[in-house]
Protein backbone atom coordinates (compact mmCIF):
# COMPACT_ATOMS: atom_id res chain seq x y z
CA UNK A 1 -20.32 -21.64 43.62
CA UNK A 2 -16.48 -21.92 42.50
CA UNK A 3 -16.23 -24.87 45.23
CA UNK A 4 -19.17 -26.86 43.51
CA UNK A 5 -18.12 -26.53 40.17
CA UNK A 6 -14.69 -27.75 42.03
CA UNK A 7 -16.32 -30.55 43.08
CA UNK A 8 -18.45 -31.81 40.40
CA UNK A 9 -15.49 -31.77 38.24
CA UNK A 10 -13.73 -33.66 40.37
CA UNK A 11 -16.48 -36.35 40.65
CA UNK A 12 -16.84 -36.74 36.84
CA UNK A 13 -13.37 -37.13 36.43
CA UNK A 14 -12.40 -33.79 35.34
CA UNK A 15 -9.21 -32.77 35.84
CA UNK A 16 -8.91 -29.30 37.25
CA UNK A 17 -6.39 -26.64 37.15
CA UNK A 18 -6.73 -23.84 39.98
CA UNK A 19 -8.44 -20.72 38.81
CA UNK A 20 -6.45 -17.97 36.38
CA UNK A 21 -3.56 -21.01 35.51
CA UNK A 22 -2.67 -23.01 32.61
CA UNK A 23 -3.67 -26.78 32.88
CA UNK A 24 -0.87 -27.57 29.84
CA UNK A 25 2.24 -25.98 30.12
CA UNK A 26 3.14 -27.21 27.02
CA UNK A 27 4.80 -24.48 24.79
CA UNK A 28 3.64 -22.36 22.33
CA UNK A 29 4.41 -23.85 18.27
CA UNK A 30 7.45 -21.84 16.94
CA UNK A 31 5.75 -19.65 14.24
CA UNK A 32 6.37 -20.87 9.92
CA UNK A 33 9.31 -19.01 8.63
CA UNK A 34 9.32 -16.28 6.95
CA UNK A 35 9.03 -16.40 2.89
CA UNK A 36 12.51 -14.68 0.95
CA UNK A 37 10.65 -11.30 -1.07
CA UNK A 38 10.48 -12.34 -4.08
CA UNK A 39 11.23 -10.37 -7.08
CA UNK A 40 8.81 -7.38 -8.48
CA UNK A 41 8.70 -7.88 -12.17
CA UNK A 42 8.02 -4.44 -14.37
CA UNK A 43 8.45 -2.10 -17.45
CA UNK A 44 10.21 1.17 -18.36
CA UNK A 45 7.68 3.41 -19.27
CA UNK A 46 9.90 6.47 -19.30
CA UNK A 47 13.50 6.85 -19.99
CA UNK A 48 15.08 10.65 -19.43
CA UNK A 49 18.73 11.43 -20.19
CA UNK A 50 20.31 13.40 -17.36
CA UNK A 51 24.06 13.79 -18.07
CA UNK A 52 25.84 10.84 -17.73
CA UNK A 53 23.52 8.76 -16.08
CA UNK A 54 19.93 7.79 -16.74
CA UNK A 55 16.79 8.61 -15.26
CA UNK A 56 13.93 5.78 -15.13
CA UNK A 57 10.26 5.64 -14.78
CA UNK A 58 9.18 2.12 -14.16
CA UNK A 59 5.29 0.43 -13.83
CA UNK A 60 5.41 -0.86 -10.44
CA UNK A 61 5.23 1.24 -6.78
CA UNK A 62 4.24 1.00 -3.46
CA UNK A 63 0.88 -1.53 -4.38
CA UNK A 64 3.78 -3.97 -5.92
CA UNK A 65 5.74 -3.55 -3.05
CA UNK A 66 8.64 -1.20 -4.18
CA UNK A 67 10.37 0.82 -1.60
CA UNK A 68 13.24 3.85 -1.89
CA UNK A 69 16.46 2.42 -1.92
CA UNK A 70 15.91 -0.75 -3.71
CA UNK A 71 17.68 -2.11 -6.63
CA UNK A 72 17.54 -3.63 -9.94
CA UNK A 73 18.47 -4.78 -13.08
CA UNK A 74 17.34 -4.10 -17.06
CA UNK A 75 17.45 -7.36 -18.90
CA UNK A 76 20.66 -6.88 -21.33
CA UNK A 77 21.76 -3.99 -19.27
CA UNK A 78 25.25 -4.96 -16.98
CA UNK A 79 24.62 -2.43 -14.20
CA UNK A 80 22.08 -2.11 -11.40
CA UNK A 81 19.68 0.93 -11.09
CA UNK A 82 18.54 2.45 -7.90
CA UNK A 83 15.03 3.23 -6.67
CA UNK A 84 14.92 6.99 -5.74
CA UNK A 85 11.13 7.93 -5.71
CA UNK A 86 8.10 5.52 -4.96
CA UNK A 87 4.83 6.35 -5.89
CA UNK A 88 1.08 3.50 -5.78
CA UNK A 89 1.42 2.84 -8.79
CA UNK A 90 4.93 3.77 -10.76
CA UNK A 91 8.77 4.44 -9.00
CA UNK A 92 11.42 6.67 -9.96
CA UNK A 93 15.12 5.21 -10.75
CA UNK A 94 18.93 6.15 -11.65
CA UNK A 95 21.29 4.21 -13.70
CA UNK A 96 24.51 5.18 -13.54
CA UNK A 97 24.91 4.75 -18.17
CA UNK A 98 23.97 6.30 -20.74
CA UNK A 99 20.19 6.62 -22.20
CA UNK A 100 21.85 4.87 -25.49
CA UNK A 101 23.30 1.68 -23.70
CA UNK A 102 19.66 1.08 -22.33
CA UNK A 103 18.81 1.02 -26.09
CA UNK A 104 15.42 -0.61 -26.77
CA UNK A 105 15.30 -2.63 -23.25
CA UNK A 106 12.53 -2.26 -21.40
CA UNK A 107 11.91 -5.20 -19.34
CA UNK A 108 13.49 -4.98 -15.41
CA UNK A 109 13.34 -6.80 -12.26
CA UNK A 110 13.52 -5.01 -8.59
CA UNK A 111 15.06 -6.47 -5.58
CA UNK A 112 12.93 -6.06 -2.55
CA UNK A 113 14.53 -4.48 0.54
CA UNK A 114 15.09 -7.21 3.20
């Protein structure tokens, strides 16, 4: 049956690769690049004193993409915090200043890991 089909191809012009091989070997489009992470926008919700550093509850986790061990920044704040907890829907962070430096801010932005 294999050697008709062989044939008829062959008669209509078909061209024909033998059986279990590639009739282009062309290669394969490189894949898009990946996107940068972009930012994760959120909120303190919480803010905790613990000595001389500060303890953070913010409004985005693991749904927004937050994992342990990123960082970030409090808008008017000049010092990063660090992502120590991650839960769906809120994460856990320390800032190395005092509760009263944070002040009123509330608004933050979180570096995605790489």
């Amino acid at each position: 049956m294999r050697h008709l089909l062989i044939v008829l191809g062959l008669a209509c012009g078909v061209a024909h690769a033998p059986f279990g091989h590639a009739s282009d070997p062309s290669p394969a489009p490189d894949p898009a690049p990946a996107e940068a992470p972009t930012p994760i926008e959120g909120h303190i919700v919480q803010v905790m004193p613990q000595g001389s550093e500060t303890v953070l509850i913010i409004d985005r986790g693991s749904r927004q993409g937050v994992k342990v061990g990123a960082t970030g920044h409090i808008g008017g704040v000049d010092a990063p915090f660090h992502v120590t907890d991650v839960y769906t829907f809120r994460c856990k962070a320390t800032i190395a200043v005092p509760t009263r430096t944070i002040g009123g801010a509330r608004n933050v932005t979180i570096e995605p890991n790489p």
